[in-house]
Structure formats: structure tokens, C-alpha cells
N, C-alpha and C. Protein backbone atom coordinates (compact mmCIF):
# COMPACT_ATOMS: atom_id res chain seq x y z
N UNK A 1 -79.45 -12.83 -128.59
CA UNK A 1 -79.93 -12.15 -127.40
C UNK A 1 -81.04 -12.96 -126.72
N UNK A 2 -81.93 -13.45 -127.45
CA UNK A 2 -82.81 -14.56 -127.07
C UNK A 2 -82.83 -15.61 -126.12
N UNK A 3 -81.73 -16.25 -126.49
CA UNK A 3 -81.08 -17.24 -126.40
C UNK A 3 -80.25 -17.23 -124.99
N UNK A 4 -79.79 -16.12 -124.90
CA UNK A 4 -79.02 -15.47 -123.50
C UNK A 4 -79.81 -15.21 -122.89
N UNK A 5 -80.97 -14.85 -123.01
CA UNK A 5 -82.08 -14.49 -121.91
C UNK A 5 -83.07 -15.45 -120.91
N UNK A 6 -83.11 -16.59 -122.17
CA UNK A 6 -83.22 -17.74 -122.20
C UNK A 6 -82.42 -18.68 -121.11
N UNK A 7 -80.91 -19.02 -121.75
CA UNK A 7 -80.56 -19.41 -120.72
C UNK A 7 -80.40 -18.68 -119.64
N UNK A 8 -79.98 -17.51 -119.35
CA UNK A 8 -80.08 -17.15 -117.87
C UNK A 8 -81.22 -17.30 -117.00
N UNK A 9 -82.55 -17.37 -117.27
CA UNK A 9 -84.07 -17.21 -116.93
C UNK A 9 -83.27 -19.20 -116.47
N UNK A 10 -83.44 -19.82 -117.04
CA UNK A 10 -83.25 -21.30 -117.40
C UNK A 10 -81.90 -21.66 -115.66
N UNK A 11 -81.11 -21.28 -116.13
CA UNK A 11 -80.04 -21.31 -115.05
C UNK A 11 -80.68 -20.81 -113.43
N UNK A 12 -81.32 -19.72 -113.44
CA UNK A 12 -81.54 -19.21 -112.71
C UNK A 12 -82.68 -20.00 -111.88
N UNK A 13 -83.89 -20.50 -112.13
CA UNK A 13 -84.31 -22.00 -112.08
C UNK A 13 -83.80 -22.98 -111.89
N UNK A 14 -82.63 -23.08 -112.10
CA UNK A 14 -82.44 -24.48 -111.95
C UNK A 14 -81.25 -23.78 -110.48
N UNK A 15 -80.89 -22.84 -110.33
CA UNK A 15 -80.40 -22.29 -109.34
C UNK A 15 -81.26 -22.90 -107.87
N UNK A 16 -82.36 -22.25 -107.90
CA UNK A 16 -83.43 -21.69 -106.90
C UNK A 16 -84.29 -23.43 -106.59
N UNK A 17 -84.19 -23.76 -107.69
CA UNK A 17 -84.53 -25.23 -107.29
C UNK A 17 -83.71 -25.71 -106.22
N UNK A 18 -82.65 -26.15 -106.73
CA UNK A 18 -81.36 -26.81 -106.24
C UNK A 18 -81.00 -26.21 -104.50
N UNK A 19 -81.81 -25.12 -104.79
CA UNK A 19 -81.66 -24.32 -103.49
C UNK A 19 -82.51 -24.77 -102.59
N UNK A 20 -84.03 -25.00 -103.06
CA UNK A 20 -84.82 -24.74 -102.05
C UNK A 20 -84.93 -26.77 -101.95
N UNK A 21 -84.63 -27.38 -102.50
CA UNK A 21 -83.87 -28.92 -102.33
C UNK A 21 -82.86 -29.11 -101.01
N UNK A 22 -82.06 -28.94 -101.11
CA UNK A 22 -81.21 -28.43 -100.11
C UNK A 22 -81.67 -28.54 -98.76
N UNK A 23 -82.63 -27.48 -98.87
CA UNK A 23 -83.38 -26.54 -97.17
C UNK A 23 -84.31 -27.83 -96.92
N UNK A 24 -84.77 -28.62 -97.65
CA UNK A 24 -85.83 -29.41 -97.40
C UNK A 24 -85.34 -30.48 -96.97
N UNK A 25 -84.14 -30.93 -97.18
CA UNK A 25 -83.61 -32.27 -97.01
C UNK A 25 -82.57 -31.96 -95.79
N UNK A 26 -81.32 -32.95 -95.20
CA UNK A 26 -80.84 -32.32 -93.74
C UNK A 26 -79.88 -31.55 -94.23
N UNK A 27 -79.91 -30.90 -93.47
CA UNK A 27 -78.99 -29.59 -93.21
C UNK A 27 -77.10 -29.85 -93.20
N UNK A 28 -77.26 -30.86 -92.46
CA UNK A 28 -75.55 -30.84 -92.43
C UNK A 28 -75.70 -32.79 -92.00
N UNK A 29 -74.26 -32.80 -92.27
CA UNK A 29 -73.81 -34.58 -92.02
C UNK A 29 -73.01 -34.27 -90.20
N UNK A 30 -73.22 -35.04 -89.49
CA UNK A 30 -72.00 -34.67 -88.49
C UNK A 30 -71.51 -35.89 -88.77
N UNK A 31 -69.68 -35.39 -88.78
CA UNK A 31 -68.98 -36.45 -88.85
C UNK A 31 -68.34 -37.32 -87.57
N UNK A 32 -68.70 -35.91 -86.27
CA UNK A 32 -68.16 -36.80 -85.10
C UNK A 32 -69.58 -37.43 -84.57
N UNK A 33 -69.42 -38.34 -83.55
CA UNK A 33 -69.97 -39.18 -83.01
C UNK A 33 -71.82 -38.63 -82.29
N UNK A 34 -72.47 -37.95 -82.84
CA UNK A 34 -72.81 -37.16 -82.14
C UNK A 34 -74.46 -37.95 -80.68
N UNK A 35 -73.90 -39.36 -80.73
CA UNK A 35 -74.44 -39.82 -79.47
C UNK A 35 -73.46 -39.69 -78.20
N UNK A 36 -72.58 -39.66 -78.40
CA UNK A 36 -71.23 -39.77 -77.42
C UNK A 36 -71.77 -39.16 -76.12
N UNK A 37 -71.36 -39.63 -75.24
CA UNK A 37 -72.12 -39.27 -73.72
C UNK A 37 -73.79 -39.19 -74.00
N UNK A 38 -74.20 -39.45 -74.39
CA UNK A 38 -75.42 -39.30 -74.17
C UNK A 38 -76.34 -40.61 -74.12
N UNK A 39 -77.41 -40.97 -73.51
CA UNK A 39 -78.14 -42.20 -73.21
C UNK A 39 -79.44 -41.51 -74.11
N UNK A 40 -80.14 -42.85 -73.97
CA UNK A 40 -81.43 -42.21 -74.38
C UNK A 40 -82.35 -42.50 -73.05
N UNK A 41 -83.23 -41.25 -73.04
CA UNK A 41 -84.10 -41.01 -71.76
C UNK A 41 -85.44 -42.43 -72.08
N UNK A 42 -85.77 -42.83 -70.89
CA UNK A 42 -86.85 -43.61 -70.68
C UNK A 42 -87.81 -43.07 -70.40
N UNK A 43 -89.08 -43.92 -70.74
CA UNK A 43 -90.37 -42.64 -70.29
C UNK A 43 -90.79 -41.84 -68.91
N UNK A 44 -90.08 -42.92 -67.73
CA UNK A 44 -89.79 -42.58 -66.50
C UNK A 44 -89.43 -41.25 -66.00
N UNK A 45 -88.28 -40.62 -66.92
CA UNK A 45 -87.58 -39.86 -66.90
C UNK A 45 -87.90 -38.74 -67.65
N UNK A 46 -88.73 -38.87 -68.30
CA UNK A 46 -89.44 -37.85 -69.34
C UNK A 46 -90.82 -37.33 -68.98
N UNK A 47 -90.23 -36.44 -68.08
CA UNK A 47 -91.59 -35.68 -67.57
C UNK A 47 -92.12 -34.40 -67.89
N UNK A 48 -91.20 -33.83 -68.72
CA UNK A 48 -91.54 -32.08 -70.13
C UNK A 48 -91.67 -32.98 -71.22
N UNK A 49 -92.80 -32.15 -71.61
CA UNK A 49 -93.16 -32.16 -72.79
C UNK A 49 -91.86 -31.61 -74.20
N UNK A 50 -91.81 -32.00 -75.05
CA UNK A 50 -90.36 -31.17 -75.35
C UNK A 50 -90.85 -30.70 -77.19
N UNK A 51 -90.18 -29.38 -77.22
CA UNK A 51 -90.96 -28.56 -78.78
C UNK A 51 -89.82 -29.30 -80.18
N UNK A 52 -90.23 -29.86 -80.84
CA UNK A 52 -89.57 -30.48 -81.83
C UNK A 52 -89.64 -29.48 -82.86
N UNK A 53 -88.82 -28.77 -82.60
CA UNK A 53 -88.55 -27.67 -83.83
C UNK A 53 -87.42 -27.85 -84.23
N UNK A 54 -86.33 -28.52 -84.03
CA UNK A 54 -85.35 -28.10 -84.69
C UNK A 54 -84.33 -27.13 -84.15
N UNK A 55 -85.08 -26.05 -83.46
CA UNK A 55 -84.09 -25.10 -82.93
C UNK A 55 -83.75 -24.98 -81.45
N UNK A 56 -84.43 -25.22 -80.77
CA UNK A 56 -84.54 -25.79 -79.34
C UNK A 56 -83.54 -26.65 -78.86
N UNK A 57 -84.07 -27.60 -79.73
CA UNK A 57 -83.10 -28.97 -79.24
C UNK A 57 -83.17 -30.00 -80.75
N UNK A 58 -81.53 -29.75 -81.20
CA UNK A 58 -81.52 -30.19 -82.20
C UNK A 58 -81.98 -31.47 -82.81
N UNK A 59 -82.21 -31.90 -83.68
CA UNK A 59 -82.80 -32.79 -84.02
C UNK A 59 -82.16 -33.89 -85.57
N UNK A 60 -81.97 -35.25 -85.15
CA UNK A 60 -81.21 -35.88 -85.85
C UNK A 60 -82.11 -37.32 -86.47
N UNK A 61 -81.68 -37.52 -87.72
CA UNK A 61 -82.35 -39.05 -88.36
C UNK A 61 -81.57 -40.16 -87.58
N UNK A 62 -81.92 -41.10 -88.29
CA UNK A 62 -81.14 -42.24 -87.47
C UNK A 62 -79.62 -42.51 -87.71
N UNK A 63 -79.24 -42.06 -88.94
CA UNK A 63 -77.71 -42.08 -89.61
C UNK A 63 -77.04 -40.81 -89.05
N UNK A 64 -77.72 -39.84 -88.67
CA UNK A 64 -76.86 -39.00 -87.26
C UNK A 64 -76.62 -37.35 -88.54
N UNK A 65 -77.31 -37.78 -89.62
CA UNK A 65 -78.02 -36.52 -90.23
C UNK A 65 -79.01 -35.02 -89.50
N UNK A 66 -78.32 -34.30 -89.43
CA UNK A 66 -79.06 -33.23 -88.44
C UNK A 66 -80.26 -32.95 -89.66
N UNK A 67 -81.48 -32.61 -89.10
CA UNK A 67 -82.65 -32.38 -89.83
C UNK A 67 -83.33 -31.05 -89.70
N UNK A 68 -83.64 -30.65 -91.13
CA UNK A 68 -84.55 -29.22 -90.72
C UNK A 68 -85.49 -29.44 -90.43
N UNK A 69 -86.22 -28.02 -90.42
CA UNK A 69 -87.62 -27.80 -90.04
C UNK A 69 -88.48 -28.72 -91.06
N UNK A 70 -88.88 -28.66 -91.97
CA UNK A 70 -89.88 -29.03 -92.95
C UNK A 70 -89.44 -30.54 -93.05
N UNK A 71 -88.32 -31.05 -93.17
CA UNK A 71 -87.96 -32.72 -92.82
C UNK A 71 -88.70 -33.43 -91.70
N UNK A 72 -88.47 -32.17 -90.54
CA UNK A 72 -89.25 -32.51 -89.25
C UNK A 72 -90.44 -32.66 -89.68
N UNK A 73 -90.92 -31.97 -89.92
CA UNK A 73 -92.24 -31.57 -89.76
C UNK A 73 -93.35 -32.86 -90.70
N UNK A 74 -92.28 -33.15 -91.92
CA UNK A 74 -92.90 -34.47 -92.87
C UNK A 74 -92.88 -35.52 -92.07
N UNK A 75 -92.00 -35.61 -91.58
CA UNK A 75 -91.45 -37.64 -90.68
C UNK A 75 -92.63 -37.03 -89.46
N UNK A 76 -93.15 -35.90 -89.38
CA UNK A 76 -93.91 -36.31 -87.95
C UNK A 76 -95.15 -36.62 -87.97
N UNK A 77 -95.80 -35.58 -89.77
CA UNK A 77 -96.86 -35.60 -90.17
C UNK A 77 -97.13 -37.15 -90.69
N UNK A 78 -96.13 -38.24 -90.92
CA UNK A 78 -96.51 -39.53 -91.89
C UNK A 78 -96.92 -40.34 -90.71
N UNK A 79 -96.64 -40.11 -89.16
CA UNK A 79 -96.65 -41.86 -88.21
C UNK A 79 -95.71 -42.12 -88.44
N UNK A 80 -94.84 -42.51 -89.06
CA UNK A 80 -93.76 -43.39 -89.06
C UNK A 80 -92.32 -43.57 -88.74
N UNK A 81 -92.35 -42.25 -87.97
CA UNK A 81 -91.18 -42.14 -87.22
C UNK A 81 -91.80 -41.34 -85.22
N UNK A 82 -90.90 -41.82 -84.94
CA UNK A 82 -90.95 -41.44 -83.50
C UNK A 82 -89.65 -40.85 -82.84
N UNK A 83 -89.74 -39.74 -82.25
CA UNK A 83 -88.96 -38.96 -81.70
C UNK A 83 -88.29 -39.71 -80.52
N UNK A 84 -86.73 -40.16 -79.97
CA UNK A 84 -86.30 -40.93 -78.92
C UNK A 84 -85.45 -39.50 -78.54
N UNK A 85 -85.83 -38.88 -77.23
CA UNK A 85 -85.04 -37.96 -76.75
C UNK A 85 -83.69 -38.93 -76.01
N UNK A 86 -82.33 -38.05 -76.32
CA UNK A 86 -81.43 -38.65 -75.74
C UNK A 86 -81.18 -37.12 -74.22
N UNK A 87 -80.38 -37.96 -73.01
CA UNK A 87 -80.33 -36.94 -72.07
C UNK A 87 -78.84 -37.34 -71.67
N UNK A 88 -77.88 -36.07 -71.01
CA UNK A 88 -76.84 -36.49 -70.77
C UNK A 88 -76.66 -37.16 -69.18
N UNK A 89 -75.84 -36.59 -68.24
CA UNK A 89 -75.43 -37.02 -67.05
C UNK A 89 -76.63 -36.21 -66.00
N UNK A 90 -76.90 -34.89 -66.66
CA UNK A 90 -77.61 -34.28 -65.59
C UNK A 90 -79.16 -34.64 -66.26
N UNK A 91 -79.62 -35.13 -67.11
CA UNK A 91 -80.69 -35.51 -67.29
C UNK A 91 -81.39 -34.28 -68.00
N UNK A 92 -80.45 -33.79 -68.95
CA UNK A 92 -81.10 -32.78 -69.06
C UNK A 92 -80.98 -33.34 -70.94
N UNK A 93 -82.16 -33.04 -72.13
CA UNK A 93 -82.28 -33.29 -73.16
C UNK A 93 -81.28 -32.97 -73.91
N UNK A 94 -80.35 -33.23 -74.77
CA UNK A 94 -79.51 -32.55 -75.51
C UNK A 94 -80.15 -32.77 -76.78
N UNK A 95 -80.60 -33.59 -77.09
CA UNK A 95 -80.58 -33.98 -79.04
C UNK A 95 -81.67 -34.90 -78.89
N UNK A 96 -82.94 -35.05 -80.31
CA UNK A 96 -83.46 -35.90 -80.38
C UNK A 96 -83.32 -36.54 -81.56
N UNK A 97 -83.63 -38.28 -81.76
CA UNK A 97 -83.48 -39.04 -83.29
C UNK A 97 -84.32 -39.43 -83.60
N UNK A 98 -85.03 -38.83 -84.69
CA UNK A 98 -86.39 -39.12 -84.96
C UNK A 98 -85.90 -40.97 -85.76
N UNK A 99 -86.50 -41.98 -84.98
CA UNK A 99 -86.29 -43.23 -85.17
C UNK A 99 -87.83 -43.70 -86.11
N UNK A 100 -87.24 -44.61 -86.78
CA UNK A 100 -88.62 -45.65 -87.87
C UNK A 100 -89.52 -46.42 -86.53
N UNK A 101 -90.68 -46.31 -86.78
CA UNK A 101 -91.70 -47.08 -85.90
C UNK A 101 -92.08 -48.54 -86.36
N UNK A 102 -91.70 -49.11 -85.70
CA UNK A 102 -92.21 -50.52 -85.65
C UNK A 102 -94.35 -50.45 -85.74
N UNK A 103 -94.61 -51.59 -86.25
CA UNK A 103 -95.81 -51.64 -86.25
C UNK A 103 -96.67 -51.99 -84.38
N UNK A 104 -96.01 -52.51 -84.15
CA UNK A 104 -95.95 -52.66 -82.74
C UNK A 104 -96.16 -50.95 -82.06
N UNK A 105 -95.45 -49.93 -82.05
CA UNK A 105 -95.21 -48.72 -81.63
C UNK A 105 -96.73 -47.76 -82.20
N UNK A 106 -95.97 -47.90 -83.50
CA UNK A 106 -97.67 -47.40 -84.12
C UNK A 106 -98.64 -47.60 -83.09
N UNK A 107 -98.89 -48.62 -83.02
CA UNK A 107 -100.55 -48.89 -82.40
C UNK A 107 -100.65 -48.11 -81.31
N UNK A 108 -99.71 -48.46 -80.13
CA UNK A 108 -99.51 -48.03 -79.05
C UNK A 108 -99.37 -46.44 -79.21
N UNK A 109 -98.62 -46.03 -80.10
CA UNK A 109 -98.76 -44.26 -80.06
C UNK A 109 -100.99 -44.02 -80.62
N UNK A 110 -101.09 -44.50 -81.35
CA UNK A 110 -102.56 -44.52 -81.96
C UNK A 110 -103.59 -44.63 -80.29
N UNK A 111 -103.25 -46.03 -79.72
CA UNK A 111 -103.98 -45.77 -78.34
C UNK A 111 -103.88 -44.71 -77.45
N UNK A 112 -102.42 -44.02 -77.10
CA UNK A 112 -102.45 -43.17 -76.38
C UNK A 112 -102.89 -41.96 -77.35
N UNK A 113 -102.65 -41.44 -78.52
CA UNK A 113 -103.52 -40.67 -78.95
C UNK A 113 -105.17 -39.99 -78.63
N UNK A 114 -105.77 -41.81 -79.36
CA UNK A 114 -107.32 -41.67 -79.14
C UNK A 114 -107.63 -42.10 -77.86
């Protein structure tokens, strides 16, 4: 009886882990193309401010991995990635790819910062 209680307590952990792993890392793979029609906007063209949540306007790594909230929220908290909004024909945002920052970029985001 021990032993059964045991492992279920045990399983059930390793359940809830595996779970909350999951939620933290991306959400889904897309297998179709998911830049297709779309450009990426220049700063010219980028005149809203835009809410990087995730739910708004979806949000993708560079391998075209859709990303959650708390993924977001790490790559934004480190510097080392930068958000490239893509826009379609009407210029309107569809998707952003949170891209790796060059050391070059860094600085320049750091100046306009401070």
C-alpha cells in the first residue's frame, strides 16, 4: 500500500512537471511557411508602439517556433534578442520574430534606452 501511494504521489510529479515544461517552452512548431507574404517592417514604417504579449500579435523564434508568454517574457528580460515586426501588403503587423542581437544592435538599443 505504501509503495502505491508512493508511486502515484511520484508519477503525479513527474506529471505536473512535464506539464508546466511544456507551457514554458513554445507552444506549437508551424509546419507551413509562416513568413509567406509577409516583409519585415522598417523603422520608417513603424510608427505604433506594438504589445508583445503573445496574444495580440503572435509571436515567433527565429526557426518559426510560435512562443509563449513566459518564453517571451525571458528572451526580452536577457537583451539578447530583439523583436523584428513583420507587416503584410496593407502594412498592417501580422507576426513578430523575436531575432538574436548582434553586439552592434545591443549598443544601439542601450543608447536609445538611456
Amino acid at each position: 500500500m505504501k509503495k502505491q501511494i508512493v508511486l502515484i504521489f511520484t508519477l503525479g510529479v513527474v506529471l505536473s512537471c512535464s506539464y508546466q515544461k511544456k507551457n514554458n517552452q513554445t507552444t506549437q512548431h508551424e509546419e507551413v511557411h509562416f513568413l509567406d507574404g509577409l516583409k519585415l517592417a522598417n523603422d520608417d514604417e513603424m510608427e505604433i508602439k506594438l504589445m508583445l504579449d503573445g496574444n495580440s500579435i503572435p509571436i515567433y523564434n527565429e526557426e518559426g517556433n510560435k512562443l509563449g508568454k513566459i518564453k517571451i517574457m525571458k528572451m526580452m528580460m536577457t537583451g539578447d534578442y530583439l523583436p523584428q515586426p513583420y507587416v503584410n501588403d496593407s502594412m498592417e503587423v501580422k507576426l513578430v520574430v523575436m531575432k538574436k542581437a548582434t553586439e552592434d544592435e545591443k549598443q544601439k538599443v542601450n543608447i536609445t534606452i538611456n
